[in-house]
C-alpha atoms as a PDB file:
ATOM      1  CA  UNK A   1     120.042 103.787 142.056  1.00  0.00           C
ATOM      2  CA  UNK A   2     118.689 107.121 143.685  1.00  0.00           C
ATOM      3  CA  UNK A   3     115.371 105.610 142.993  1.00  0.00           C
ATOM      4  CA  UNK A   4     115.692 103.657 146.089  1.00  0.00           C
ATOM      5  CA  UNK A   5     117.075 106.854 148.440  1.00  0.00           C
ATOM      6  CA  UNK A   6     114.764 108.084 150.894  1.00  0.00           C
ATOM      7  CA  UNK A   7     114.358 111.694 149.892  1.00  0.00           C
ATOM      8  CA  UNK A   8     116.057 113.603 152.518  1.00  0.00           C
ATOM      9  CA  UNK A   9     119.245 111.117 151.937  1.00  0.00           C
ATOM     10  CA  UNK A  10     118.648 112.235 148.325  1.00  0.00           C
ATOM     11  CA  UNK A  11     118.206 116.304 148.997  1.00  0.00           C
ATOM     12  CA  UNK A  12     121.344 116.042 151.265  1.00  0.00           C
ATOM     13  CA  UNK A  13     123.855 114.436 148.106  1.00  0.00           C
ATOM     14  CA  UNK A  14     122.179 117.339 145.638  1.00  0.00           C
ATOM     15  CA  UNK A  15     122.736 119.822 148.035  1.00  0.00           C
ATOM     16  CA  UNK A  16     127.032 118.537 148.611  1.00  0.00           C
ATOM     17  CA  UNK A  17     127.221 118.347 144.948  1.00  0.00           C
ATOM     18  CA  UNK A  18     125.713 121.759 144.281  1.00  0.00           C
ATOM     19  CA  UNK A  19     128.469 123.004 147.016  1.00  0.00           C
ATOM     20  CA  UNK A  20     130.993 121.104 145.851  1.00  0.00           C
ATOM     21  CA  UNK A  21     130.199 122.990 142.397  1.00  0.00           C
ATOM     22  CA  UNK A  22     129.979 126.549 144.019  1.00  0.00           C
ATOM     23  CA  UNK A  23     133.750 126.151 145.527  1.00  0.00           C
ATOM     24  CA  UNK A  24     135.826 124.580 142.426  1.00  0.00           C
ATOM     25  CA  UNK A  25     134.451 127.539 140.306  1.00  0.00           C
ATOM     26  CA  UNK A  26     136.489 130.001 140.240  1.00  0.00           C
ATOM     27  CA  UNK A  27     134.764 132.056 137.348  1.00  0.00           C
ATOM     28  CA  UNK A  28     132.041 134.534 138.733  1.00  0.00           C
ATOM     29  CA  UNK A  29     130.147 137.451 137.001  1.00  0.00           C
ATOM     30  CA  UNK A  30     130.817 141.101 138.061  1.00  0.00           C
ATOM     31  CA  UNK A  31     127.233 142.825 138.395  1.00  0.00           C
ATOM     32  CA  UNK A  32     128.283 146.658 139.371  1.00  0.00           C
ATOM     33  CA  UNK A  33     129.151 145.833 142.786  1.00  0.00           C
ATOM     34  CA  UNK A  34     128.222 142.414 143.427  1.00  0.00           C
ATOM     35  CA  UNK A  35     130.008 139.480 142.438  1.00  0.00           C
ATOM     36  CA  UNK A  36     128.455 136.111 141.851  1.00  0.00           C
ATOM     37  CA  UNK A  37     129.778 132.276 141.542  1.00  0.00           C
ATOM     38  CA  UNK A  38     129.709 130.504 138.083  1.00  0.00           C
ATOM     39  CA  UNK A  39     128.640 127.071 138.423  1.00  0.00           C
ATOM     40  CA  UNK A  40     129.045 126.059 134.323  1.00  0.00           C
ATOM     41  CA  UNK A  41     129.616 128.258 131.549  1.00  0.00           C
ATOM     42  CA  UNK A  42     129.259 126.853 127.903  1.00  0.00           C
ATOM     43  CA  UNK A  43     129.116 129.122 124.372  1.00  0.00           C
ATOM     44  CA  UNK A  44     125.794 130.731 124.897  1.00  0.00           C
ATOM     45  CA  UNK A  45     125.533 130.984 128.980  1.00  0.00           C
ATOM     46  CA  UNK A  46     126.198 130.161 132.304  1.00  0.00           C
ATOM     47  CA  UNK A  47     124.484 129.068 135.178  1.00  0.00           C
ATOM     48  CA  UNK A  48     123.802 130.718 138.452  1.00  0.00           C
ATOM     49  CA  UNK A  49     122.612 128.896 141.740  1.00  0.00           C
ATOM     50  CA  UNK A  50     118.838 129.950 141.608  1.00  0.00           C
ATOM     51  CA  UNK A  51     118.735 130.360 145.381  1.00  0.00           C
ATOM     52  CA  UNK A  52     121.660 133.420 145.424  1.00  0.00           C
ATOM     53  CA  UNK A  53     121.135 134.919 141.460  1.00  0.00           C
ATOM     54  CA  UNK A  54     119.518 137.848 141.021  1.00  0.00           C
ATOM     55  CA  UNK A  55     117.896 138.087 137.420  1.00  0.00           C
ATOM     56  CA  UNK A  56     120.181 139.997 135.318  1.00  0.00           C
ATOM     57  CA  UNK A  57     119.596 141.778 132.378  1.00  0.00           C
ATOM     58  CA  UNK A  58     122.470 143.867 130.219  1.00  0.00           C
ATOM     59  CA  UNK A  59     126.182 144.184 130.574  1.00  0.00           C
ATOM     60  CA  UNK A  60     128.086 141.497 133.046  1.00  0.00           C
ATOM     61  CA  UNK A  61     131.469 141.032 133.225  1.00  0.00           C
ATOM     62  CA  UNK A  62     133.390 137.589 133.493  1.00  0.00           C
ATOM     63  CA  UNK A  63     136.021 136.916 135.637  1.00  0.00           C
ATOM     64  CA  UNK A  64     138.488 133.868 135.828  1.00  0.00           C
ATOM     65  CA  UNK A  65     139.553 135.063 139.676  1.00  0.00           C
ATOM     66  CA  UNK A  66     141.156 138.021 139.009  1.00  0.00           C
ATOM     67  CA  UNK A  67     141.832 138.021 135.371  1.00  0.00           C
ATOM     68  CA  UNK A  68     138.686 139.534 133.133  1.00  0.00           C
ATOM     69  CA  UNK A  69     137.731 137.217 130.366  1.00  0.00           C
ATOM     70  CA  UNK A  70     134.190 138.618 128.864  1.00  0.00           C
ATOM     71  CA  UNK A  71     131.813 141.023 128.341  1.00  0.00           C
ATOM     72  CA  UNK A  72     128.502 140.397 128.390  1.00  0.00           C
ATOM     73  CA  UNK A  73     124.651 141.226 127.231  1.00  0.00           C
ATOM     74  CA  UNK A  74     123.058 138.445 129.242  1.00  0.00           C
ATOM     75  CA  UNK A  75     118.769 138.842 127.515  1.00  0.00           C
ATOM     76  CA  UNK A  76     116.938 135.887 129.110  1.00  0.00           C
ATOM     77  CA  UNK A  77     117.057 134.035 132.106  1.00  0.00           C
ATOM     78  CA  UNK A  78     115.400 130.405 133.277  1.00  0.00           C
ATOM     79  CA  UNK A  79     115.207 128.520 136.439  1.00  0.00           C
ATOM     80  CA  UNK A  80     115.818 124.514 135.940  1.00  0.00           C
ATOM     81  CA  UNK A  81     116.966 121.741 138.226  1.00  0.00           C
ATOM     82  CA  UNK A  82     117.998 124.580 140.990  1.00  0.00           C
ATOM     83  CA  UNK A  83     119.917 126.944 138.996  1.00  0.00           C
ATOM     84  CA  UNK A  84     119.130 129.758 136.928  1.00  0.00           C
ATOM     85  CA  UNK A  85     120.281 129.695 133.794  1.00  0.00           C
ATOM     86  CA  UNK A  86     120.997 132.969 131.825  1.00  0.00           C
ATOM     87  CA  UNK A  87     121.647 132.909 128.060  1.00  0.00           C
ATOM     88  CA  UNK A  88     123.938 136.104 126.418  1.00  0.00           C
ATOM     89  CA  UNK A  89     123.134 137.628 122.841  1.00  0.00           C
ATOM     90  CA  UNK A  90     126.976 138.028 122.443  1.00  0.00           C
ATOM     91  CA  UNK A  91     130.141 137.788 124.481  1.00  0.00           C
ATOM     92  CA  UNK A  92     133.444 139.925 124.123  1.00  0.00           C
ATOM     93  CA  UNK A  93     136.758 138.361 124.859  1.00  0.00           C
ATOM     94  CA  UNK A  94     138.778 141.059 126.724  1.00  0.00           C
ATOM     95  CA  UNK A  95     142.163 141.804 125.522  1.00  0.00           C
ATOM     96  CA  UNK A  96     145.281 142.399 127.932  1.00  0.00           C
ATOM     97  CA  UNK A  97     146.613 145.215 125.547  1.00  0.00           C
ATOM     98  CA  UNK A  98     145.190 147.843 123.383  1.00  0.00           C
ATOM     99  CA  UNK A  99     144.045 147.532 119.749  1.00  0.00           C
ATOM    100  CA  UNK A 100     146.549 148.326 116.837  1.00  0.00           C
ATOM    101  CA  UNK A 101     145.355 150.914 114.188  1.00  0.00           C
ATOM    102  CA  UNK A 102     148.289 149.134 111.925  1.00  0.00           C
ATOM    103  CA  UNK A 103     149.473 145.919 110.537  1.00  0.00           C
ATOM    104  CA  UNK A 104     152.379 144.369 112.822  1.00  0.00           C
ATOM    105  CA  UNK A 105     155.022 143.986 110.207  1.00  0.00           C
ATOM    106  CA  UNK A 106     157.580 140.671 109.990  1.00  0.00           C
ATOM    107  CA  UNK A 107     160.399 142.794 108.405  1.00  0.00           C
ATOM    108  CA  UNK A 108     162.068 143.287 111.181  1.00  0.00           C
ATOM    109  CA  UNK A 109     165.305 140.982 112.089  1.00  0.00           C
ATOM    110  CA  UNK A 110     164.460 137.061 113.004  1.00  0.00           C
ATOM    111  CA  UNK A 111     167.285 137.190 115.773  1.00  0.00           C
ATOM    112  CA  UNK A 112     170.348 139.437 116.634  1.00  0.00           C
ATOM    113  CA  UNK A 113     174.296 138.417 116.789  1.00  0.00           C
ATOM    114  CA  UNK A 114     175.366 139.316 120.326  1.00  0.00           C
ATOM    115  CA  UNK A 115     178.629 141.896 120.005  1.00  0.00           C
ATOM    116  CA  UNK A 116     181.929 140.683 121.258  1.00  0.00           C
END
């Protein structure tokens, strides 16, 4: 069917749809100061519009809004169909609490009689 669009018709539904992208994202990469929207993220990336992304190399951080969900080593970056595309050698989920140096035990009591 979008053989038969003129091409401005056809530049003017990419560019809506690559908006319409930009503003239900809410994940975005933390670069030191500068934050940037997520347009997909999938096991070994994410994607970048090309026009805004910078070409980053090293440590990123991943936000969901505010909540931190990865770390980062982005190592190669492509440009394709208008976005760039950046590809990580490994990504860290972030954990809400600190490690434990022991093993959390079951011993303890499965639930407590209330006192009368």
């Amino acid at each position: 069917m979008s053989d038969y669009l003129p091409e401005a018709v056809r530049r003017g539904l990419e560019d809506a749809r690559r908006a319409a992208q930009r503003r239900s994202s809410r994940l975005c990469i933390h670069d030191g100061d500068r934050v940037h929207r997520v347009l997909r993220l999938w096991e070994t990336g994410f994607a970048l519009d090309a026009e805004d992304a910078p070409v980053l190399h090293g440590f990123v951080d991943l936000y969901d809004g505010a909540r931190h969900l990865y770390q980062c080593l982005v190592v190669n970056s492509t440009v394709e169909g208008g976005e760039r595309l950046f590809e990580f050698k490994w990504s860290t989920a972030v954990s809400d609490r600190p490690a434990l140096d022991y093993e959390a035990g079951t011993e303890g009591p499965v639930a407590l009689l209330p006192r009368r």
